[in-house]
N, C-alpha and C. Protein backbone atom coordinates (compact mmCIF):
# COMPACT_ATOMS: atom_id res chain seq x y z
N UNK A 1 99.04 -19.27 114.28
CA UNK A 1 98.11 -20.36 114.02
C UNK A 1 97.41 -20.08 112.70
N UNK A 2 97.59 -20.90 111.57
CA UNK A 2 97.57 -20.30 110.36
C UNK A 2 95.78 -20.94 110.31
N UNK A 3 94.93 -20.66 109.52
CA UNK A 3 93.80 -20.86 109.32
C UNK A 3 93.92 -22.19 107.88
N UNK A 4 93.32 -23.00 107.86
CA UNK A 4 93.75 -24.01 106.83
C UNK A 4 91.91 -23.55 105.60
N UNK A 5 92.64 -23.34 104.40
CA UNK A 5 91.77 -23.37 103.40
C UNK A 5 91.80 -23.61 102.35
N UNK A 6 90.92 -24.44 101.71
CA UNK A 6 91.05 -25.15 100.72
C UNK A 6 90.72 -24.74 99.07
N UNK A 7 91.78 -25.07 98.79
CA UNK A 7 92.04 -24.18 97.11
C UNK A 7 90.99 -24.72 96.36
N UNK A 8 90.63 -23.42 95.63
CA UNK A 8 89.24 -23.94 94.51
C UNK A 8 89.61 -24.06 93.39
N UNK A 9 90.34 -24.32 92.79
CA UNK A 9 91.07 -25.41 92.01
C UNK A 9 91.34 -26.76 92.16
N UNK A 10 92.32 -27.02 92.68
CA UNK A 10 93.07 -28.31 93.12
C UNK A 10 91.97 -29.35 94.56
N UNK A 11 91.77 -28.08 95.60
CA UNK A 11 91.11 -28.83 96.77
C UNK A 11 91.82 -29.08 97.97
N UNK A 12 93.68 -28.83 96.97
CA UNK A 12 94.78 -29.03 99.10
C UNK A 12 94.24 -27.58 99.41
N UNK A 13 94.50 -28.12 100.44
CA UNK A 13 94.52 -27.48 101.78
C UNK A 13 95.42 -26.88 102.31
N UNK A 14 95.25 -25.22 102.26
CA UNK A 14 96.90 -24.11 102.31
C UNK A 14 96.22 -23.59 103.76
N UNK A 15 97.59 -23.03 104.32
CA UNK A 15 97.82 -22.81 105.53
C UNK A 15 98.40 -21.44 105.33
N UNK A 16 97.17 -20.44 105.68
CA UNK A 16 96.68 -18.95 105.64
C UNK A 16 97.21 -18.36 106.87
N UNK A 17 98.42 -17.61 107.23
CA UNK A 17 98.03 -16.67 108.53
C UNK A 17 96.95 -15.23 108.38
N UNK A 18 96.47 -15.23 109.82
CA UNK A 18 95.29 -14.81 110.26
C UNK A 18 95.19 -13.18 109.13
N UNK A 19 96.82 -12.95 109.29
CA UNK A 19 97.02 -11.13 108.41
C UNK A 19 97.14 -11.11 107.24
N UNK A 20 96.96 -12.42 106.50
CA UNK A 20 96.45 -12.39 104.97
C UNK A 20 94.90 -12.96 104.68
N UNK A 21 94.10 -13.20 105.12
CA UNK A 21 93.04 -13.80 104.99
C UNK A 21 92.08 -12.76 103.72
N UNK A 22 92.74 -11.40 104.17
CA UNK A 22 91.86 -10.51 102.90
C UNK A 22 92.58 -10.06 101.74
N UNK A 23 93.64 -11.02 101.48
CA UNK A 23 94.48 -10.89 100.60
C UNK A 23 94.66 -11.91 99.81
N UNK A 24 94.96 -12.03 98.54
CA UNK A 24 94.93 -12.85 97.34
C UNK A 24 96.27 -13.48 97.63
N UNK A 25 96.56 -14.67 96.92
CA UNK A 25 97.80 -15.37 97.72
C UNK A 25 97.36 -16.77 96.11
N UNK A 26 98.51 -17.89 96.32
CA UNK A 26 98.45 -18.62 95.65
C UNK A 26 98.54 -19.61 96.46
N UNK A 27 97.95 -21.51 95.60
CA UNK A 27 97.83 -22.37 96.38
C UNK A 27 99.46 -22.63 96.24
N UNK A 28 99.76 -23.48 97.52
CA UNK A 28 101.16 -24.17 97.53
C UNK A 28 101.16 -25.18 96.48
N UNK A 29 100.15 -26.01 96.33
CA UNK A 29 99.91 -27.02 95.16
C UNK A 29 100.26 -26.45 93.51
N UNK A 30 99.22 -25.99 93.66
CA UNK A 30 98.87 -25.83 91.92
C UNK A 30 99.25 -24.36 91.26
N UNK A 31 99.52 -23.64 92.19
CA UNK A 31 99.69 -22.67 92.11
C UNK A 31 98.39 -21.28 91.59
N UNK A 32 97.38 -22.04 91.35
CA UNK A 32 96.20 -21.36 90.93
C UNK A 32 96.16 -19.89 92.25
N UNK A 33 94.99 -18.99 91.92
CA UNK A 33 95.14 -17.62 92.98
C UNK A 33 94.52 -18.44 93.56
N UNK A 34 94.46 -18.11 94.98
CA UNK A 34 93.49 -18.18 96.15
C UNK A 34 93.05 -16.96 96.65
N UNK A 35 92.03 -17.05 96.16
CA UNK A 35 91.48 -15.35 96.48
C UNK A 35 91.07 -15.07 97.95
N UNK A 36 90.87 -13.88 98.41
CA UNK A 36 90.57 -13.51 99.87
C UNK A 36 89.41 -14.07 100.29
N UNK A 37 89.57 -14.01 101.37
CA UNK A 37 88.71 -15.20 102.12
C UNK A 37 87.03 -14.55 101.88
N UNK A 38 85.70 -14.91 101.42
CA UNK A 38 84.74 -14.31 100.86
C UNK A 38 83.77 -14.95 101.54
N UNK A 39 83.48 -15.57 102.71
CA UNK A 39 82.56 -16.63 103.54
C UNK A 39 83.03 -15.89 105.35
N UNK A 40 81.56 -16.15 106.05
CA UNK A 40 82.00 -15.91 107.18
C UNK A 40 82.82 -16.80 108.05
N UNK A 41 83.57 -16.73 108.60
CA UNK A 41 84.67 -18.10 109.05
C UNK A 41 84.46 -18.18 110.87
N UNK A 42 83.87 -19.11 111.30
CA UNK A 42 84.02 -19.55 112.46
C UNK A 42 85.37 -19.56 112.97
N UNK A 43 85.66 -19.28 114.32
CA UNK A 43 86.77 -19.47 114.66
C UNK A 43 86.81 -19.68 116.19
N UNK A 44 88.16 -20.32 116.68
CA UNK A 44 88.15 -20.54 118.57
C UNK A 44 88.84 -19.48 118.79
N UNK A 45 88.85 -19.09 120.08
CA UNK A 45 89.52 -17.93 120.40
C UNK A 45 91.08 -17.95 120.07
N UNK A 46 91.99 -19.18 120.41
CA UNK A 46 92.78 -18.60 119.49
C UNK A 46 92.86 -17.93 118.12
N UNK A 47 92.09 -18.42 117.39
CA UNK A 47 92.32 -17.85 116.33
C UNK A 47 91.73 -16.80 115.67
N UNK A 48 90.43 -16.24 116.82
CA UNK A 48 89.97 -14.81 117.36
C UNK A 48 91.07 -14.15 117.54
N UNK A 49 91.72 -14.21 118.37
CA UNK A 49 92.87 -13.49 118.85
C UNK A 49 93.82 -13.17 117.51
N UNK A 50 94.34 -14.07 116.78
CA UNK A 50 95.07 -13.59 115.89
C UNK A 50 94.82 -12.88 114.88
N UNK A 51 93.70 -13.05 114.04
CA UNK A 51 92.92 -12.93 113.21
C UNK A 51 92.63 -11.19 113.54
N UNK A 52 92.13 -10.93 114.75
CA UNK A 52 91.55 -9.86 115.45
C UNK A 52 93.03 -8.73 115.24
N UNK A 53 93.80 -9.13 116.26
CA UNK A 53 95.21 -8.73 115.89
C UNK A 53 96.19 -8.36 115.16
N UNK A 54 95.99 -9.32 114.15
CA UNK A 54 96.74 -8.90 113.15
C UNK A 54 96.49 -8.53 111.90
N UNK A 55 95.16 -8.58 111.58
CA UNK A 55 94.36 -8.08 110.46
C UNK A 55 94.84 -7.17 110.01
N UNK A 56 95.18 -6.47 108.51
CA UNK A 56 95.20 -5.18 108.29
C UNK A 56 93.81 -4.79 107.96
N UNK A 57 92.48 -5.70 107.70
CA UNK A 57 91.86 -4.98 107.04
C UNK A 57 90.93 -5.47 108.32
N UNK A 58 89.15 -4.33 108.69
CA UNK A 58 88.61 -4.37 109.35
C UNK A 58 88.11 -5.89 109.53
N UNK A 59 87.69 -6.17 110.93
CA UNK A 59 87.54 -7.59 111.18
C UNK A 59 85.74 -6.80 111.35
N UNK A 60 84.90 -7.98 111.01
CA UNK A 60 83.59 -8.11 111.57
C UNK A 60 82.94 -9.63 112.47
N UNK A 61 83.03 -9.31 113.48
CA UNK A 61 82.84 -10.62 114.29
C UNK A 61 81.15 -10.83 114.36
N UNK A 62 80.54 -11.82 114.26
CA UNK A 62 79.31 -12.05 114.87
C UNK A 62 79.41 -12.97 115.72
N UNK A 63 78.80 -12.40 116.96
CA UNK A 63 78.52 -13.73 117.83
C UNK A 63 77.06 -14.19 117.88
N UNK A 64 77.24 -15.35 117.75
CA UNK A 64 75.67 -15.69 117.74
C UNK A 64 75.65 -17.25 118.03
N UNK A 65 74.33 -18.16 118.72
CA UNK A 65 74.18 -19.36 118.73
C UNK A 65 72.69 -19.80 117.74
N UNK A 66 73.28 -21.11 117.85
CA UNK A 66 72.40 -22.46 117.45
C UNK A 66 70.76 -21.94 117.28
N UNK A 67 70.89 -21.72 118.46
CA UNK A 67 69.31 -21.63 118.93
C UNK A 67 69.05 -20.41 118.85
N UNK A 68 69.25 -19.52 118.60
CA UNK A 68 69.01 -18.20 118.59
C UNK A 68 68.29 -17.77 116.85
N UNK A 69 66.83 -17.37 117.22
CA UNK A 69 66.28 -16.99 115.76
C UNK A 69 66.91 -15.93 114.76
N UNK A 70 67.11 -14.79 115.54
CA UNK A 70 67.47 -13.43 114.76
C UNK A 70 68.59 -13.71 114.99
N UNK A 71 70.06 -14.54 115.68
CA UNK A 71 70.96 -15.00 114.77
C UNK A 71 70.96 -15.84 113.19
N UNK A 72 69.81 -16.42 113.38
CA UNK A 72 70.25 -17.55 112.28
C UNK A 72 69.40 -16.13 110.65
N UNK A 73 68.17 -15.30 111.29
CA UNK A 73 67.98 -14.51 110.18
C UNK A 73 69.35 -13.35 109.86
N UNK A 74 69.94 -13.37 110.74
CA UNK A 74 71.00 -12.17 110.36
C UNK A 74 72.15 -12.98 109.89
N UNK A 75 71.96 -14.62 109.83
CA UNK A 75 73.37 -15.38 108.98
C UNK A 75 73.40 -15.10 107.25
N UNK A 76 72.38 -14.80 106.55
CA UNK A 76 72.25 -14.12 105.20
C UNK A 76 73.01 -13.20 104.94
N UNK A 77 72.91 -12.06 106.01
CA UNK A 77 73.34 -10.56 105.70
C UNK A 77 74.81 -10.75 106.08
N UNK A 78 75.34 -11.70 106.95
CA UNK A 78 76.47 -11.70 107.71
C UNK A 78 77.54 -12.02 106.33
N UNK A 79 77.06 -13.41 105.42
CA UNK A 79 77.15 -14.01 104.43
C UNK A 79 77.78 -12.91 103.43
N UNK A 80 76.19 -12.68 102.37
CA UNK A 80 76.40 -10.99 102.42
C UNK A 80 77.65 -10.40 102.28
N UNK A 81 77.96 -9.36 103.19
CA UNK A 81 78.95 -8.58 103.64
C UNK A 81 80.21 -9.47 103.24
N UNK A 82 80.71 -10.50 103.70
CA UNK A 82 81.82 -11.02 103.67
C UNK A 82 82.25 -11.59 102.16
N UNK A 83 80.62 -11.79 101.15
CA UNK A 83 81.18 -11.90 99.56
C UNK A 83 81.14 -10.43 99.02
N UNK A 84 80.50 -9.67 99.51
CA UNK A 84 80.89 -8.19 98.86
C UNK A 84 81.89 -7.25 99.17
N UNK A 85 82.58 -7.78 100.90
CA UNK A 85 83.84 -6.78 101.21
C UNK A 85 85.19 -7.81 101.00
N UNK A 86 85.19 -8.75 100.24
CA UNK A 86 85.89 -9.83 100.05
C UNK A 86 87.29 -9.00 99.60
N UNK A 87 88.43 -9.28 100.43
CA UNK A 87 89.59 -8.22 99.80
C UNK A 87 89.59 -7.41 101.06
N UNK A 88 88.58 -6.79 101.47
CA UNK A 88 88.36 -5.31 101.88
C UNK A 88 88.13 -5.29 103.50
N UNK A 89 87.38 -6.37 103.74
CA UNK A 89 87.26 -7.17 105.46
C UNK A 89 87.10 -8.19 105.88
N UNK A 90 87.66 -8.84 106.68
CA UNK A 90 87.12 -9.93 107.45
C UNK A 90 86.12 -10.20 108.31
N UNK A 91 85.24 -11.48 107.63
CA UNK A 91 83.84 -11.43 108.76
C UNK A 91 84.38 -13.24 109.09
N UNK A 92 84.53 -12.94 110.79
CA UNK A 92 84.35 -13.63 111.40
C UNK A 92 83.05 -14.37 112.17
N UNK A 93 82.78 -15.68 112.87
CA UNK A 93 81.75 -15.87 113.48
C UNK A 93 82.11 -16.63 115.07
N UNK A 94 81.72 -16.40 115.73
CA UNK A 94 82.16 -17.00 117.69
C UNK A 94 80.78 -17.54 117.60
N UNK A 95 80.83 -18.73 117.79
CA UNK A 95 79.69 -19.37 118.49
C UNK A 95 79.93 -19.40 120.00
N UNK A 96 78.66 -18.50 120.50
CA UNK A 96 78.92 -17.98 122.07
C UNK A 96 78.66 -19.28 123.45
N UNK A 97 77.94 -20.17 122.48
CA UNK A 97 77.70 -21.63 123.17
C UNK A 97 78.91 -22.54 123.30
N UNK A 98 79.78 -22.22 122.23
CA UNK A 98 81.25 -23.17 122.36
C UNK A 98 82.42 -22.44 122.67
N UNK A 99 81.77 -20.86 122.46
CA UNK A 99 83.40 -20.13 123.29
C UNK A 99 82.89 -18.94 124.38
N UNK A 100 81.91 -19.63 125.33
CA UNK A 100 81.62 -18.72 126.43
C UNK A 100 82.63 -17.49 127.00
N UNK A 101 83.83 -18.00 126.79
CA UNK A 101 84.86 -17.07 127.02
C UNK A 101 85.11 -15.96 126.43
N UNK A 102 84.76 -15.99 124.91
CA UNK A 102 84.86 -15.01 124.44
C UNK A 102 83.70 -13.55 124.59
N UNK A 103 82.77 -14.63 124.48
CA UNK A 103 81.41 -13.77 124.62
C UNK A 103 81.46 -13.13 125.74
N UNK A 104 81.95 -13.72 127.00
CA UNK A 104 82.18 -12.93 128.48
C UNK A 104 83.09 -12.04 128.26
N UNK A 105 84.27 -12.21 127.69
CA UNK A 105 85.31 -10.93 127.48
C UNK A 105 84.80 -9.98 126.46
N UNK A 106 83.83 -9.60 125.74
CA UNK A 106 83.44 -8.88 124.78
C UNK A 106 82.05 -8.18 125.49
N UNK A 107 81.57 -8.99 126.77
CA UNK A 107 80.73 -8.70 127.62
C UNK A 107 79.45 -9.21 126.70
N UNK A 108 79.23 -9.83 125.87
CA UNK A 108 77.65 -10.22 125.34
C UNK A 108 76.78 -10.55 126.09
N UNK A 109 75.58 -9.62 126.19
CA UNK A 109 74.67 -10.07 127.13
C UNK A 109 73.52 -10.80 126.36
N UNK A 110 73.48 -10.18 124.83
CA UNK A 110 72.00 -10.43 124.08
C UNK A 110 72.87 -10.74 122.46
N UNK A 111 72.10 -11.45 121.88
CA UNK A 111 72.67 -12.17 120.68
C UNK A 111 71.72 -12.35 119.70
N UNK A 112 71.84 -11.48 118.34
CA UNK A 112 73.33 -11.55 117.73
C UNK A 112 73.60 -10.25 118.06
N UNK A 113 75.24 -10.42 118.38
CA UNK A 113 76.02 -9.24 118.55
C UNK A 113 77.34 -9.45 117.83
N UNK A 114 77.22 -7.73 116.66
CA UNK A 114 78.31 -7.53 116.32
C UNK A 114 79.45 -6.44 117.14
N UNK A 115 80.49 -6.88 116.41
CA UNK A 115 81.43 -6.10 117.00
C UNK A 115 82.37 -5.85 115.43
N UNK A 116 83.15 -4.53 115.48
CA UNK A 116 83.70 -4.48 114.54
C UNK A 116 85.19 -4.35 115.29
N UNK A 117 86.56 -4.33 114.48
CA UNK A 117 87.78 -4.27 114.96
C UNK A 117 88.41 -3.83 113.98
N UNK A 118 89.21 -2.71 114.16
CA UNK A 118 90.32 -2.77 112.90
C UNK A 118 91.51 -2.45 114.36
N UNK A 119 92.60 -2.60 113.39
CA UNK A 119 94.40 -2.96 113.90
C UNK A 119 94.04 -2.67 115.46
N UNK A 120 93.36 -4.12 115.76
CA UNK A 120 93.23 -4.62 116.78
C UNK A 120 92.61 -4.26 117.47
N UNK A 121 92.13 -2.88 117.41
CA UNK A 121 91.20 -2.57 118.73
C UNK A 121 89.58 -2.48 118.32
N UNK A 122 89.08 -2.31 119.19
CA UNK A 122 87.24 -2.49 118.92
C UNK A 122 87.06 -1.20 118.76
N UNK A 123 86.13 -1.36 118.05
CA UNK A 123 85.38 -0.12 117.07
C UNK A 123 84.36 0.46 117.55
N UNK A 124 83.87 -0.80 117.33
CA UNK A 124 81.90 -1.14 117.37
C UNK A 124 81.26 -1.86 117.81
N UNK A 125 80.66 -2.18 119.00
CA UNK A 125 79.99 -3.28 119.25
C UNK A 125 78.02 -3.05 119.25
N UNK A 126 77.72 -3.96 118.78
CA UNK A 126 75.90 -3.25 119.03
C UNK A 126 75.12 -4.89 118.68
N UNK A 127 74.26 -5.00 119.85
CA UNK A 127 73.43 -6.33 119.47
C UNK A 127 72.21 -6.04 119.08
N UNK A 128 72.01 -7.09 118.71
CA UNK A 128 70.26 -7.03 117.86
C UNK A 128 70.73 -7.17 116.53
N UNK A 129 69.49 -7.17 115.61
CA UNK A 129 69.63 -8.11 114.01
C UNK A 129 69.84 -6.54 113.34
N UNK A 130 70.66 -6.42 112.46
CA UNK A 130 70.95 -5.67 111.86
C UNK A 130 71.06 -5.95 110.08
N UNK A 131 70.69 -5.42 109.29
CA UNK A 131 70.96 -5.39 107.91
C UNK A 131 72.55 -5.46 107.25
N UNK A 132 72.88 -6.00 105.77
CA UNK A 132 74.11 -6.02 105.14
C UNK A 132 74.76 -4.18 105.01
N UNK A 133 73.69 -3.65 104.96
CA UNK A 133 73.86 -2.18 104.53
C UNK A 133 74.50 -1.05 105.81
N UNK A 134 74.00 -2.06 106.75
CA UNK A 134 74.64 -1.47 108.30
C UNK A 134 75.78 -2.05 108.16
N UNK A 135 76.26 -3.16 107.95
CA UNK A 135 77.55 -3.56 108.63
C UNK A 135 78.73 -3.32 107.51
N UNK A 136 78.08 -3.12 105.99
CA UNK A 136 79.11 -2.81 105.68
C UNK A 136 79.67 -1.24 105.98
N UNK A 137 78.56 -0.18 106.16
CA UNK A 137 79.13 0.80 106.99
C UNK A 137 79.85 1.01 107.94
N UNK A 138 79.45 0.24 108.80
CA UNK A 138 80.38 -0.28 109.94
C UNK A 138 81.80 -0.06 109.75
N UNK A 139 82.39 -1.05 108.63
CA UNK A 139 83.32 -1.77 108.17
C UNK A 139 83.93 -0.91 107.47
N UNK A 140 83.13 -0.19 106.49
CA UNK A 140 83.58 1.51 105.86
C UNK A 140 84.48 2.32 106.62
N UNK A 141 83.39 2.50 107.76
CA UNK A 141 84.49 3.94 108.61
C UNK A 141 85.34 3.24 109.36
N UNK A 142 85.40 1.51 110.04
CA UNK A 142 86.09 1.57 110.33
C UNK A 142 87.49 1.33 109.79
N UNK A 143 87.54 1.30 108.34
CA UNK A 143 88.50 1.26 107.28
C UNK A 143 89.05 2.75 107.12
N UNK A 144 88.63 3.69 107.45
CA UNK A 144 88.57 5.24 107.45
C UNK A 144 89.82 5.31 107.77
């Protein structure tokens, strides 16, 4: 299930699988680079699953909702991380209000909760608001 993203050049819309997302690639259009994905990216559990899976480079998931304060202050730092490890990791986001499922299989009791993943398995999980300087550590060793 390829992730669809839109070239900053041209504007079509290329069709990314989940194990290049931190990798530089070109548009199908115009051929301009499409650089690694540098924004935190919402996703449904399918594409949790793949993304999670097949990543080579560390995944950083936040789960967090709507209504939740110290989610929406830790959406900066989340931000953050994903334009400075751009290349280097993937930061994902689960909204735990539209994918209850996931949040139950990851066991979230309190939000925001990260979790880190590299080649597929979990790393790290820890809730509460955390800083850019934590998670890119995180993301460090789990690149180790």
């Amino acid at each position: 299930m390829p992730i669809v993203r839109n070239c900053p050049s041209c504007g079509k819309a290329n069709r990314v699988p989940g194990k290049h997302l931190a990798d530089s690639g070109r548009c199908g259009a115009c051929k301009a680079e499409l650089p690694p994905l540098a924004a935190p990216l919402e996703v449904s559990p399918a594409e949790f699953d793949e993304i999670v899976s097949e990543s080579k480079a560390p995944v950083l998931v936040d789960f967090w909702a709507a209504w939740c304060g110290p989610c929406r202050m830790a959406a900066p730092h989340v931000a953050q991380v994903a334009r400075e490890l751009a290349g280097r990791a993937v930061v994902l986001k689960v909204n735990t209000e539209q994918h209850p499922e996931l949040a139950e299989r990851f066991r979230v009791q309190g939000i925001p909760n990260f979790a880190v993943f590299a080649h597929g398995e979990l790393q790290l999980q820890q809730a509460g608001l955390v800083d850019a300087g934590t998670m890119k550590r995180w993301l460090t060793q789990a690149a180790a």
